[in-house]
PDB file of N, CA and C in Angstrom:
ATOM      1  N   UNK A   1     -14.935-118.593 -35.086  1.00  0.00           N
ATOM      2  CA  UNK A   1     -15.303-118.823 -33.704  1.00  0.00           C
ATOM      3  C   UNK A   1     -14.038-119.159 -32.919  1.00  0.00           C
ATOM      4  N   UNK A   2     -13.369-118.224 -31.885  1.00  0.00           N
ATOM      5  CA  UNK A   2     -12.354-118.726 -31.098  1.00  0.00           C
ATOM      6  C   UNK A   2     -13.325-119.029 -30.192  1.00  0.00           C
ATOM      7  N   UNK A   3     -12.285-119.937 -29.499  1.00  0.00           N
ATOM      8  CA  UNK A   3     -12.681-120.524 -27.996  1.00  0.00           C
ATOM      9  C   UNK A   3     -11.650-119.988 -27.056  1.00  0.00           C
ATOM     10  N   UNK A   4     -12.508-119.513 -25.849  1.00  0.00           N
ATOM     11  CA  UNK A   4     -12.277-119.022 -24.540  1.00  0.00           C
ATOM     12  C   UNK A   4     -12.610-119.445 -22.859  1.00  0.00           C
ATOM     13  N   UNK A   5     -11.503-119.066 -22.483  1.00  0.00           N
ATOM     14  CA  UNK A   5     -11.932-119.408 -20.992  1.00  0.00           C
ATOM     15  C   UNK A   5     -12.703-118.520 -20.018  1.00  0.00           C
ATOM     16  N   UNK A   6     -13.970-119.427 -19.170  1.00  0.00           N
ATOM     17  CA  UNK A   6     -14.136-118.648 -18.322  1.00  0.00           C
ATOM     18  C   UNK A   6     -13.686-117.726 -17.250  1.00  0.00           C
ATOM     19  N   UNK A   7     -13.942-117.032 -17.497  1.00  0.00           N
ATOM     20  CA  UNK A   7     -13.365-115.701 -15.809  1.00  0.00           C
ATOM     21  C   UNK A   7     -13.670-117.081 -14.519  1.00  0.00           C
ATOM     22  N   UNK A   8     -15.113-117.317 -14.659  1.00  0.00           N
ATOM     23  CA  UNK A   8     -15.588-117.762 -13.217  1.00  0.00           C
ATOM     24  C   UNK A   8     -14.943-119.266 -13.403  1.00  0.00           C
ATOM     25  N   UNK A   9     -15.672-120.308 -13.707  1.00  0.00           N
ATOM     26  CA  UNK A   9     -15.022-121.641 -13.629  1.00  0.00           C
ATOM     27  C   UNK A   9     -13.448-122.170 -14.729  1.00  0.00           C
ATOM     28  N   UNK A  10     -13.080-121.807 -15.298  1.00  0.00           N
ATOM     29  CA  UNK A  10     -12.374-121.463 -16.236  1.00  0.00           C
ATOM     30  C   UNK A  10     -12.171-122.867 -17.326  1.00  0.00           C
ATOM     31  N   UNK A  11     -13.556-123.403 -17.285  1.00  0.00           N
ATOM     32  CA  UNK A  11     -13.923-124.160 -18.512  1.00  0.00           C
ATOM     33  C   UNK A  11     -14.045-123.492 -20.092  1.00  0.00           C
ATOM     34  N   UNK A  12     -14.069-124.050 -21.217  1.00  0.00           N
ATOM     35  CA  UNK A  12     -13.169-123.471 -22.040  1.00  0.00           C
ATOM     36  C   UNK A  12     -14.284-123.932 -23.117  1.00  0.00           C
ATOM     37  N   UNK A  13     -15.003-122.408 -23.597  1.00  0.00           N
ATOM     38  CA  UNK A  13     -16.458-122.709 -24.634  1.00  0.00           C
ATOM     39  C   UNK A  13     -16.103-121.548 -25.614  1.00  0.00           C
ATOM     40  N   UNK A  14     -16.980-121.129 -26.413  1.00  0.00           N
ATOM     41  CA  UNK A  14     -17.033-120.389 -27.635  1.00  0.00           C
ATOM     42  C   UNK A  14     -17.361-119.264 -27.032  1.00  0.00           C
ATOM     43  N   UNK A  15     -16.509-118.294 -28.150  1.00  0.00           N
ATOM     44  CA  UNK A  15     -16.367-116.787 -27.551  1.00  0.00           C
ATOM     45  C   UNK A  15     -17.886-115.928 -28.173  1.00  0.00           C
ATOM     46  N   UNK A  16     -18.885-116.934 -28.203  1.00  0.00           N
ATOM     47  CA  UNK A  16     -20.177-116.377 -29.332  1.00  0.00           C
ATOM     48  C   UNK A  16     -21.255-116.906 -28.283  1.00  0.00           C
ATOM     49  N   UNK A  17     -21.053-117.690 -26.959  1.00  0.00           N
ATOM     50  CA  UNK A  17     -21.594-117.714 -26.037  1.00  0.00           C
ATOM     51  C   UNK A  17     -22.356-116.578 -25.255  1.00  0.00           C
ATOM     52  N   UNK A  18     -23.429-116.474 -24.875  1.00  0.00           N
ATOM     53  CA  UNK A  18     -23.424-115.531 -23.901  1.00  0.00           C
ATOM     54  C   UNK A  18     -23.505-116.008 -22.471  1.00  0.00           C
ATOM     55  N   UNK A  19     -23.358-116.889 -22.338  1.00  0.00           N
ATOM     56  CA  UNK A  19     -23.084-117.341 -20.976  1.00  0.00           C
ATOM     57  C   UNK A  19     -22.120-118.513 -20.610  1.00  0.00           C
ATOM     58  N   UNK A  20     -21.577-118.987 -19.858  1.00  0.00           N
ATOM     59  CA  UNK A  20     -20.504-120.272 -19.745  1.00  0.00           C
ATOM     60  C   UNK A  20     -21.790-120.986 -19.781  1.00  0.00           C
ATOM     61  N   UNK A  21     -21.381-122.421 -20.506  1.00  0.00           N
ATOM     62  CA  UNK A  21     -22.164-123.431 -20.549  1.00  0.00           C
ATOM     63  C   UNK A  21     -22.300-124.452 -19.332  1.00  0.00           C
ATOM     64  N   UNK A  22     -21.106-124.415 -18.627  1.00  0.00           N
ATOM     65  CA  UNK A  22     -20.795-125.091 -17.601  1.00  0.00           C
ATOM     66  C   UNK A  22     -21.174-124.063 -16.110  1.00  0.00           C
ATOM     67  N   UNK A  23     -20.925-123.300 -15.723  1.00  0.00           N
ATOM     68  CA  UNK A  23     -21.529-122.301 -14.557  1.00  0.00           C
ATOM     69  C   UNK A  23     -22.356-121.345 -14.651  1.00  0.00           C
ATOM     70  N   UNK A  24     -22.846-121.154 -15.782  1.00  0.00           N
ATOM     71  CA  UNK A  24     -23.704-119.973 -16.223  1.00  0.00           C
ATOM     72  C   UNK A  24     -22.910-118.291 -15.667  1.00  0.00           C
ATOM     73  N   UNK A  25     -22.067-118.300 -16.281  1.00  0.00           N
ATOM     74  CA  UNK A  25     -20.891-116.479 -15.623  1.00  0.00           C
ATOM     75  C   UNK A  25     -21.676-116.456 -17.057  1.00  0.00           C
ATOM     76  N   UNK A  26     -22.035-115.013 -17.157  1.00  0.00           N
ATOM     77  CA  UNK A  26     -22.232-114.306 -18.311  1.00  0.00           C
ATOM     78  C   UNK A  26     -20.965-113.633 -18.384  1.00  0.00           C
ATOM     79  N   UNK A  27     -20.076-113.552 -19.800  1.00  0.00           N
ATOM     80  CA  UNK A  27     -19.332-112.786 -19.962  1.00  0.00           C
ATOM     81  C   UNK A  27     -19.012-112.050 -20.906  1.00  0.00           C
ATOM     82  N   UNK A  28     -20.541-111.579 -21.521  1.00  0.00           N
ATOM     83  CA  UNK A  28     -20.305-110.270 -22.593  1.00  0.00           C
ATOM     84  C   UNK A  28     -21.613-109.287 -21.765  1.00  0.00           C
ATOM     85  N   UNK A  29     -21.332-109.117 -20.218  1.00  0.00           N
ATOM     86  CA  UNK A  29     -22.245-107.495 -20.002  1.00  0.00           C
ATOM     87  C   UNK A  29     -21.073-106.647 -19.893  1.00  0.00           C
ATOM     88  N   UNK A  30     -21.971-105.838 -20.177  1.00  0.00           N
ATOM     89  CA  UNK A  30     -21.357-104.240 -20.154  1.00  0.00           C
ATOM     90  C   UNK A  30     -21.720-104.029 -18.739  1.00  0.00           C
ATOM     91  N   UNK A  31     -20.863-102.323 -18.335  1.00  0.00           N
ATOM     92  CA  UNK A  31     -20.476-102.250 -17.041  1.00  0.00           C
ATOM     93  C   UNK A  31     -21.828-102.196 -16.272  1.00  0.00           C
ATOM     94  N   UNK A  32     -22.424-101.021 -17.553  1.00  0.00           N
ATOM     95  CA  UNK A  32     -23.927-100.355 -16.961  1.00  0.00           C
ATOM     96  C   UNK A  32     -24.819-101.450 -16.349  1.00  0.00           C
ATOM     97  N   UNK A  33     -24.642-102.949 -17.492  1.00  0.00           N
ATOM     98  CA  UNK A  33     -26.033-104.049 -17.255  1.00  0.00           C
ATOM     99  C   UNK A  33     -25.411-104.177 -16.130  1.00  0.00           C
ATOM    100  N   UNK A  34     -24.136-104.618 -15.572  1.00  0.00           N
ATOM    101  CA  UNK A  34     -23.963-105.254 -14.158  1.00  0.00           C
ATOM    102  C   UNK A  34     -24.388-104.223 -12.747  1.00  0.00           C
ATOM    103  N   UNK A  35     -23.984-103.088 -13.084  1.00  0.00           N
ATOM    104  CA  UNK A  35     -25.046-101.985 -12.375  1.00  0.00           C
ATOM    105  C   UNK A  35     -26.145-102.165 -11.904  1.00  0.00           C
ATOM    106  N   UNK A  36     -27.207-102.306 -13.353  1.00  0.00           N
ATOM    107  CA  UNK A  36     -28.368-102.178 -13.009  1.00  0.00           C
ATOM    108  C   UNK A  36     -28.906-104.003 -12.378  1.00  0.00           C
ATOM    109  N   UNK A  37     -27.862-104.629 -12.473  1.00  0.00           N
ATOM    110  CA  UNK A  37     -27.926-106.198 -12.375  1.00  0.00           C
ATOM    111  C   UNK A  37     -28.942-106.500 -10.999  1.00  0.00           C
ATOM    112  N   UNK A  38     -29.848-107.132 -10.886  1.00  0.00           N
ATOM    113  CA  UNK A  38     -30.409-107.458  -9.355  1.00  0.00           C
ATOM    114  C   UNK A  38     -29.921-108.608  -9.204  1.00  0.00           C
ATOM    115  N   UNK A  39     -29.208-109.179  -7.539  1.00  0.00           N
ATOM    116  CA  UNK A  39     -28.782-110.679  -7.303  1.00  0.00           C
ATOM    117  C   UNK A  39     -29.557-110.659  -6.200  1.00  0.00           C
ATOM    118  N   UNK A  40     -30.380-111.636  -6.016  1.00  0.00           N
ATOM    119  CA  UNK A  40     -31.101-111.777  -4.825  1.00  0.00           C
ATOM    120  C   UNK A  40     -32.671-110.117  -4.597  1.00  0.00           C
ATOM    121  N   UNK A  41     -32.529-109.817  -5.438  1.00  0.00           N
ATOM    122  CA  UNK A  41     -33.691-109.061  -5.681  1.00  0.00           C
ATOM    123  C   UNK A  41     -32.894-107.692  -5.273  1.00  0.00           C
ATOM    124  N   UNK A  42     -31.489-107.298  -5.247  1.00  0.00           N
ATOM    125  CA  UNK A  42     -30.609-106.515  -4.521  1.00  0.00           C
ATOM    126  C   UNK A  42     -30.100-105.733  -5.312  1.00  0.00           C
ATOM    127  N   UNK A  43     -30.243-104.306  -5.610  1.00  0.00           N
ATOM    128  CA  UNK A  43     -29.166-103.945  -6.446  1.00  0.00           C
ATOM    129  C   UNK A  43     -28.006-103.058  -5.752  1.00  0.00           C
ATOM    130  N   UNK A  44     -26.666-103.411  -6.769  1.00  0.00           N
ATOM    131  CA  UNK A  44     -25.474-102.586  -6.088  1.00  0.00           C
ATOM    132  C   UNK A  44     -25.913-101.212  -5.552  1.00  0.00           C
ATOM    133  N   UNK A  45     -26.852-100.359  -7.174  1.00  0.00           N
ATOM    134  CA  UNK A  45     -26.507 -99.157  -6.211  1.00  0.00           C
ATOM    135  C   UNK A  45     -27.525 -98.578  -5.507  1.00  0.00           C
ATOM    136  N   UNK A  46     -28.625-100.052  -4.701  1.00  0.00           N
ATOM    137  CA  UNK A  46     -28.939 -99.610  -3.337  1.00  0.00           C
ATOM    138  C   UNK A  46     -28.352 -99.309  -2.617  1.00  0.00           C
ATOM    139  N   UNK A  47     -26.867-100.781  -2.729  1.00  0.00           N
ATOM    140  CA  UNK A  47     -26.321-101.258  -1.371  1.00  0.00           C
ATOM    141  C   UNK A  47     -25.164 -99.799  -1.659  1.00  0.00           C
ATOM    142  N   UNK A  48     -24.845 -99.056  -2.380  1.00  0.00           N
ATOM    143  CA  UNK A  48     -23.795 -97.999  -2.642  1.00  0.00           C
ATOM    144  C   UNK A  48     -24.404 -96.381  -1.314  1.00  0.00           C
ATOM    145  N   UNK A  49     -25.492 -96.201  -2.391  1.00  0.00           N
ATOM    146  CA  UNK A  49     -26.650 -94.787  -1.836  1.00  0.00           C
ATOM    147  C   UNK A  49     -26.573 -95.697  -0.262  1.00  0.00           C
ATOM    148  N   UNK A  50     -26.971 -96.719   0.100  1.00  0.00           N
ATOM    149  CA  UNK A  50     -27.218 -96.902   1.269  1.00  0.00           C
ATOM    150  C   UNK A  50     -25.224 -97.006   2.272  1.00  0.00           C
ATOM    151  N   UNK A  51     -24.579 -97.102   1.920  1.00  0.00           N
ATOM    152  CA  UNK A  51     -23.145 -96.922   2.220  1.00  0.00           C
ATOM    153  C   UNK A  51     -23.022 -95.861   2.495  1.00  0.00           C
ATOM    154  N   UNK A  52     -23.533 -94.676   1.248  1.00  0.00           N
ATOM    155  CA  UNK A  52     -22.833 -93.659   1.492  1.00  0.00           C
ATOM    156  C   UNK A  52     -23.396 -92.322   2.124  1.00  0.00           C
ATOM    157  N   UNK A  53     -24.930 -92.817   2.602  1.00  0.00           N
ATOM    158  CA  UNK A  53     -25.365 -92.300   3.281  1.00  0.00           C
ATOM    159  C   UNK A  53     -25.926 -92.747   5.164  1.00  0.00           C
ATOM    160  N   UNK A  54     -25.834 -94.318   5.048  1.00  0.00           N
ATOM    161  CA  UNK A  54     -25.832 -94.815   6.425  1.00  0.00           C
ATOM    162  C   UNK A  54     -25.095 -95.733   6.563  1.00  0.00           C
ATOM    163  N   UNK A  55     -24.144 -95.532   6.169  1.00  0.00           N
ATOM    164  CA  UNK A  55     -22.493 -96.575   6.144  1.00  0.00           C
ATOM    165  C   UNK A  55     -22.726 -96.573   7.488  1.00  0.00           C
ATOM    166  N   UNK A  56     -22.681 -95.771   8.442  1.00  0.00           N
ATOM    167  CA  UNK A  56     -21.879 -95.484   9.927  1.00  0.00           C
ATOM    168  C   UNK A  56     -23.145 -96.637  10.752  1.00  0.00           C
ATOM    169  N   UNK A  57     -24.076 -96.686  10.353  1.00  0.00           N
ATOM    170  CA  UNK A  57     -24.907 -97.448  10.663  1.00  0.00           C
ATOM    171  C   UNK A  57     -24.920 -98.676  10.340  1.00  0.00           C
ATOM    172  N   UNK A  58     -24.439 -99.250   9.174  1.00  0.00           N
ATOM    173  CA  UNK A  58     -24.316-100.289   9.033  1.00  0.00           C
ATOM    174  C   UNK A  58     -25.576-100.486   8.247  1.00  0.00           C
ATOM    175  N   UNK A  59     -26.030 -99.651   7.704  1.00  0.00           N
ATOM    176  CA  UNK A  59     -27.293 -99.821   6.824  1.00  0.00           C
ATOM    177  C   UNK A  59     -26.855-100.837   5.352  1.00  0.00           C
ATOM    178  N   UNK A  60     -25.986-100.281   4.555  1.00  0.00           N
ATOM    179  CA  UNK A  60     -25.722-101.069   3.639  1.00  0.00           C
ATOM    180  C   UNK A  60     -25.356-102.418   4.426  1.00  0.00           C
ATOM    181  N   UNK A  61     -25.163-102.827   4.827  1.00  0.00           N
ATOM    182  CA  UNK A  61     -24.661-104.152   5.720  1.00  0.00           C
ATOM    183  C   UNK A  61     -26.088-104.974   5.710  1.00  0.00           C
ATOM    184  N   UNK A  62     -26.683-104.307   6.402  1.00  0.00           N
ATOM    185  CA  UNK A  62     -28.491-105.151   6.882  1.00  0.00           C
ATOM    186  C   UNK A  62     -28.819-105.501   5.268  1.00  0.00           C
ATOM    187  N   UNK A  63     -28.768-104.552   4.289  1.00  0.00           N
ATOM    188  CA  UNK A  63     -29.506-104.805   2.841  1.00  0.00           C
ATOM    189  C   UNK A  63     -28.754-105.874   2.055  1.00  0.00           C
ATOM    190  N   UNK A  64     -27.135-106.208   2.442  1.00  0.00           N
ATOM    191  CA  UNK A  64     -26.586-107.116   1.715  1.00  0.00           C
ATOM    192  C   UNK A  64     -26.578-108.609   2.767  1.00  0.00           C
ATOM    193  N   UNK A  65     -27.540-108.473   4.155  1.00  0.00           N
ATOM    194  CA  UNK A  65     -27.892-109.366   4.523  1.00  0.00           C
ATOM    195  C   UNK A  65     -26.950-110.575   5.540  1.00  0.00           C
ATOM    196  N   UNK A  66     -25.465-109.181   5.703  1.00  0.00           N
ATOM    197  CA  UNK A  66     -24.529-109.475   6.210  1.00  0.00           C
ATOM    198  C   UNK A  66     -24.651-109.010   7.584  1.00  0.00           C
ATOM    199  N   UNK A  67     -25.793-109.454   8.543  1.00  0.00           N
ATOM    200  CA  UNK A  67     -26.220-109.289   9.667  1.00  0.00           C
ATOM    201  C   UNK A  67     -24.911-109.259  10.956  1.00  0.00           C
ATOM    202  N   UNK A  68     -23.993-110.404  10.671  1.00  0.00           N
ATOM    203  CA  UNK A  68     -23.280-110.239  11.665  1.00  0.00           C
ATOM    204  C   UNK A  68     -22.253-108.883  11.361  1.00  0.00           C
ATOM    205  N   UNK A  69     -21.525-108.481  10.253  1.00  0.00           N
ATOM    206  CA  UNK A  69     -21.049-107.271  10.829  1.00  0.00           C
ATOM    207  C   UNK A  69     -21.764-106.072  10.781  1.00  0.00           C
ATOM    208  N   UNK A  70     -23.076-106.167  10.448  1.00  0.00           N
ATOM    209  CA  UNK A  70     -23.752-105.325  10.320  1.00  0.00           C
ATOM    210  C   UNK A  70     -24.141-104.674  12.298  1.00  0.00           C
ATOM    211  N   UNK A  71     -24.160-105.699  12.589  1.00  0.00           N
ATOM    212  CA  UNK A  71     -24.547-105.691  14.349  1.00  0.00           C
ATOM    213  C   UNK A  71     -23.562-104.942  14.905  1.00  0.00           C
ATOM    214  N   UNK A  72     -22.205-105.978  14.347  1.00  0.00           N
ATOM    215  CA  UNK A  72     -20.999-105.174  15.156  1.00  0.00           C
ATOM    216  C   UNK A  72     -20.470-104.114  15.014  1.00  0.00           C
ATOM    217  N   UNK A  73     -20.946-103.649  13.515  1.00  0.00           N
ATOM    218  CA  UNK A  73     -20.871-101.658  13.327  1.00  0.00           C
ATOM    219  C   UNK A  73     -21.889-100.782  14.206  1.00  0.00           C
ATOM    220  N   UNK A  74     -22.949-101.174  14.706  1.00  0.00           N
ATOM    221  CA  UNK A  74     -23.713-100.797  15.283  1.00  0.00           C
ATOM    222  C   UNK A  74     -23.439-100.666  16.513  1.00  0.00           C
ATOM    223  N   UNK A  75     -23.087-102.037  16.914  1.00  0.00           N
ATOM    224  CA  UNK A  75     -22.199-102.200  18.632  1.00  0.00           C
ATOM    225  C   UNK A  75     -20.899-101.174  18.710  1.00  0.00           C
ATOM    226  N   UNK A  76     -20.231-100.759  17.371  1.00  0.00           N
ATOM    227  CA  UNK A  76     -19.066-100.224  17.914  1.00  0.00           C
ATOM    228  C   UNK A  76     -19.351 -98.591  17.833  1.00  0.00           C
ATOM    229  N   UNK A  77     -20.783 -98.130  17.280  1.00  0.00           N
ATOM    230  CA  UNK A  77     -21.221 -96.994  17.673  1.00  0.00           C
ATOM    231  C   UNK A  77     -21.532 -96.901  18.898  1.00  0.00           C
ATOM    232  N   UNK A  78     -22.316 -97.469  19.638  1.00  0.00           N
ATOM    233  CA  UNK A  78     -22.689 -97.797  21.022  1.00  0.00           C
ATOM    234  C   UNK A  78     -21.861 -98.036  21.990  1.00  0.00           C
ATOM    235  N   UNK A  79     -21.005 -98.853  21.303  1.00  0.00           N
ATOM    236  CA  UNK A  79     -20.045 -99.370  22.667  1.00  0.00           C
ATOM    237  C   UNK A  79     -18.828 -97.783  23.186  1.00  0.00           C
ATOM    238  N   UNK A  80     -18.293 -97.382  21.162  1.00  0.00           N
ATOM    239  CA  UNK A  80     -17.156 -96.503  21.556  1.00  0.00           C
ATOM    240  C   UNK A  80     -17.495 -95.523  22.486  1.00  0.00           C
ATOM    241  N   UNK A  81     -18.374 -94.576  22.182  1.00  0.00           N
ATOM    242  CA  UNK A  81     -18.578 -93.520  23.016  1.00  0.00           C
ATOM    243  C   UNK A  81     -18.837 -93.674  24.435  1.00  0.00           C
ATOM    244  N   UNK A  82     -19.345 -94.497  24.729  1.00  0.00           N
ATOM    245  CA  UNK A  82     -19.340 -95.045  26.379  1.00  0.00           C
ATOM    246  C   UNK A  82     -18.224 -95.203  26.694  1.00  0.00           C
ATOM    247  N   UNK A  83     -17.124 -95.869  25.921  1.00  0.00           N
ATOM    248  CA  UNK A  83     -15.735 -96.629  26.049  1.00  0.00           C
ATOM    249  C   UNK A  83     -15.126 -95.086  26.615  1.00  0.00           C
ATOM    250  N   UNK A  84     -15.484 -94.166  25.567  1.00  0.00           N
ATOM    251  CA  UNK A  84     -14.441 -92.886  25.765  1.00  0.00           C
ATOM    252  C   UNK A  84     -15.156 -92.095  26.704  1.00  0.00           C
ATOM    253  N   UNK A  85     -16.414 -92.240  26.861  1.00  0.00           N
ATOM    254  CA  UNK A  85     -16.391 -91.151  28.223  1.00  0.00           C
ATOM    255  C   UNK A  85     -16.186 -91.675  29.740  1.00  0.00           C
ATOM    256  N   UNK A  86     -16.721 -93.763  29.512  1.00  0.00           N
ATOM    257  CA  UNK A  86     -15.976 -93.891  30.644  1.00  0.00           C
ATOM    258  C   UNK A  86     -14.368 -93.506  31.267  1.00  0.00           C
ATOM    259  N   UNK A  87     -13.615 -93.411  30.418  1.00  0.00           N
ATOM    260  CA  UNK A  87     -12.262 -93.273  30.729  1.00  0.00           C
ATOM    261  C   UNK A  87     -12.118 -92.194  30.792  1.00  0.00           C
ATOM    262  N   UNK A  88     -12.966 -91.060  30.158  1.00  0.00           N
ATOM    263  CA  UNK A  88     -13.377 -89.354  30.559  1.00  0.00           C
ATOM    264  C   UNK A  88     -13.131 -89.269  32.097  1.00  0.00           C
ATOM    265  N   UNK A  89     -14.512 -90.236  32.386  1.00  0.00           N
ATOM    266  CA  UNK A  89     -14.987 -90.077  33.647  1.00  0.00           C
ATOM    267  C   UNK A  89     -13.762 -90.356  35.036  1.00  0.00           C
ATOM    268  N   UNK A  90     -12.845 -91.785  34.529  1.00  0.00           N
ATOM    269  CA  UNK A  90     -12.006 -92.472  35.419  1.00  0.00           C
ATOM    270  C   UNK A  90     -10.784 -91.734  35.531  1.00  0.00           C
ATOM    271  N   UNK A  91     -10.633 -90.232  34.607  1.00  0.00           N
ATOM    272  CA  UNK A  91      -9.456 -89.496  34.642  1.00  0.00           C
ATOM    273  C   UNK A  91     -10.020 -88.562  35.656  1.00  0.00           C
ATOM    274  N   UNK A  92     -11.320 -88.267  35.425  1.00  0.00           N
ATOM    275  CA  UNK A  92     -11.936 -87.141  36.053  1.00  0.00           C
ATOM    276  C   UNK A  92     -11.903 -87.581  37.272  1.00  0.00           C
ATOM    277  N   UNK A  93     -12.399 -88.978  37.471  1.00  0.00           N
ATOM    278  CA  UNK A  93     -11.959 -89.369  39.078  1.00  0.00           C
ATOM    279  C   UNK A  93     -10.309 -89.340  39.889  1.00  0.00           C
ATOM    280  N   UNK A  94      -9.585 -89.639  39.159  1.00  0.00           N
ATOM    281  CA  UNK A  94      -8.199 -89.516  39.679  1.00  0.00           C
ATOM    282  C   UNK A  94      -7.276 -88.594  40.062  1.00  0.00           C
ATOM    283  N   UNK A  95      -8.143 -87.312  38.742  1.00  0.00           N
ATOM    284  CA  UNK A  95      -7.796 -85.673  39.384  1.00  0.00           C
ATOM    285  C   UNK A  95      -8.088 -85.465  40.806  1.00  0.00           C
ATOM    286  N   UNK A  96      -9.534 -85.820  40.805  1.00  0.00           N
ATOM    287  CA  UNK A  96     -10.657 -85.493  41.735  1.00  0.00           C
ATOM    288  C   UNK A  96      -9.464 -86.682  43.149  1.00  0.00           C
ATOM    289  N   UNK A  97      -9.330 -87.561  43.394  1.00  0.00           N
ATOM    290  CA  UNK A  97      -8.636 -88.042  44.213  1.00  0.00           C
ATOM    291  C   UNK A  97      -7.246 -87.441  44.746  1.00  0.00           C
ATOM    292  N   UNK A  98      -6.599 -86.828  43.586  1.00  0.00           N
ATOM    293  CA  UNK A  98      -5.126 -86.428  43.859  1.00  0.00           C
ATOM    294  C   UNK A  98      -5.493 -85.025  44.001  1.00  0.00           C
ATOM    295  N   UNK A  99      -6.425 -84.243  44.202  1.00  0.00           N
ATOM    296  CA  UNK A  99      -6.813 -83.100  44.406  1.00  0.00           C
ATOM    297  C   UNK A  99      -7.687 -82.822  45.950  1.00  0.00           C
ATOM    298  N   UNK A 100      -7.663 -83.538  46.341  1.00  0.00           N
ATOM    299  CA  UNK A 100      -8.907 -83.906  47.552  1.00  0.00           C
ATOM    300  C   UNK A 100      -8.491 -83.414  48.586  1.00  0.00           C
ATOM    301  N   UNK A 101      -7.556 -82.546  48.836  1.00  0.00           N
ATOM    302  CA  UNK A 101      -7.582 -81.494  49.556  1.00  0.00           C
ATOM    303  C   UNK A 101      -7.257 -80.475  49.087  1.00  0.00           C
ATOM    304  N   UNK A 102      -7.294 -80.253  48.352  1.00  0.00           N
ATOM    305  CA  UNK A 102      -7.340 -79.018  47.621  1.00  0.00           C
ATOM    306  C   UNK A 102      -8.401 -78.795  46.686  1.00  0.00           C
ATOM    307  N   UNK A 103      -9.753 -79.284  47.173  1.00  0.00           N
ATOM    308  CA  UNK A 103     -10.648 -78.673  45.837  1.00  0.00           C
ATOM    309  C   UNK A 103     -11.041 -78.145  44.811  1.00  0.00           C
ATOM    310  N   UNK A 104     -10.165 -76.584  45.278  1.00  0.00           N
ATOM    311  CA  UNK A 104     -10.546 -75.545  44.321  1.00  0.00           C
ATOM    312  C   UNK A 104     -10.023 -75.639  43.253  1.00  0.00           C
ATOM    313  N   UNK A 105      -8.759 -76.181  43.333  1.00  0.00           N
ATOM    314  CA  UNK A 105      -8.115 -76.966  41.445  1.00  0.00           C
ATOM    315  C   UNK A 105      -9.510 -77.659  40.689  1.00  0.00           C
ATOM    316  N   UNK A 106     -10.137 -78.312  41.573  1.00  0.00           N
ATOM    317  CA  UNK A 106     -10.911 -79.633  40.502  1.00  0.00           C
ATOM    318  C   UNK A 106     -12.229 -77.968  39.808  1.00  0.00           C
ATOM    319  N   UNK A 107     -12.660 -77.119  41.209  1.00  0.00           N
ATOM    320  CA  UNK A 107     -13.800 -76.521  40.776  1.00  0.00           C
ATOM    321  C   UNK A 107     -13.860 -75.275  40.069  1.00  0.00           C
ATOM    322  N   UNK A 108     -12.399 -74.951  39.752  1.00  0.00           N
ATOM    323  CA  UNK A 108     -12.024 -74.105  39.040  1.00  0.00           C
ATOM    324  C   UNK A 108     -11.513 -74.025  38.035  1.00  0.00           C
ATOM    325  N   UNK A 109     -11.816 -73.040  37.373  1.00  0.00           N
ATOM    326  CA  UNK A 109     -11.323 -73.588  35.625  1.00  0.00           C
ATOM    327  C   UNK A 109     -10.518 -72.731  35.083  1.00  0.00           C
TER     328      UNK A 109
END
């Protein structure tokens, strides 16, 4: 029986453990069990499929319950495109001003 330290608290128990005695870190799963692992009734590869199909949404975000940047990925869908066509618009106005006697520049293409 060697003795080993924990990954998580790094208290120092038997390597025949399956869990730290002191924080409960399990540290003999395999990759797959932590995969299929649920924390909070959650599994990774919801929160993955949901990334990699409504990342832009911020979907994986809402499921890991991380509401605030989940909002602000949402806000910066909403906000950017307004952002860029207002300034579309405020170029389109300034042509339109430095053109204002001469029209046919702005209505011609």
């Amino acid at each position: 029986m060697a003795m080993i330290y924990c990954r998580e608290c790094g208290y120092k128990h038997s390597d025949k453990a399956k869990a730290c005695p002191k924080c409960g870190y399990v540290s003999n799963e395999t990759l797959t069990g932590r995969a299929n692992k649920l924390v909070n009734g959650k599994s990774i590869v919801v929160y993955l499929l949901l990334a990699w199909f409504l990342g832009v949404f911020g979907a994986h975000r809402f499921y890991a319950r991380k509401f605030g940047s989940a909002w602000a990925t949402v806000g910066f869908i909403l906000v950017v495109p307004v952002f860029i066509s207002a300034i579309w618009a405020l170029v389109d106005l300034i042509v339109g001003i430095c053109n204002i006697s001469t029209p046919e520049k702005v209505f011609n293409s």
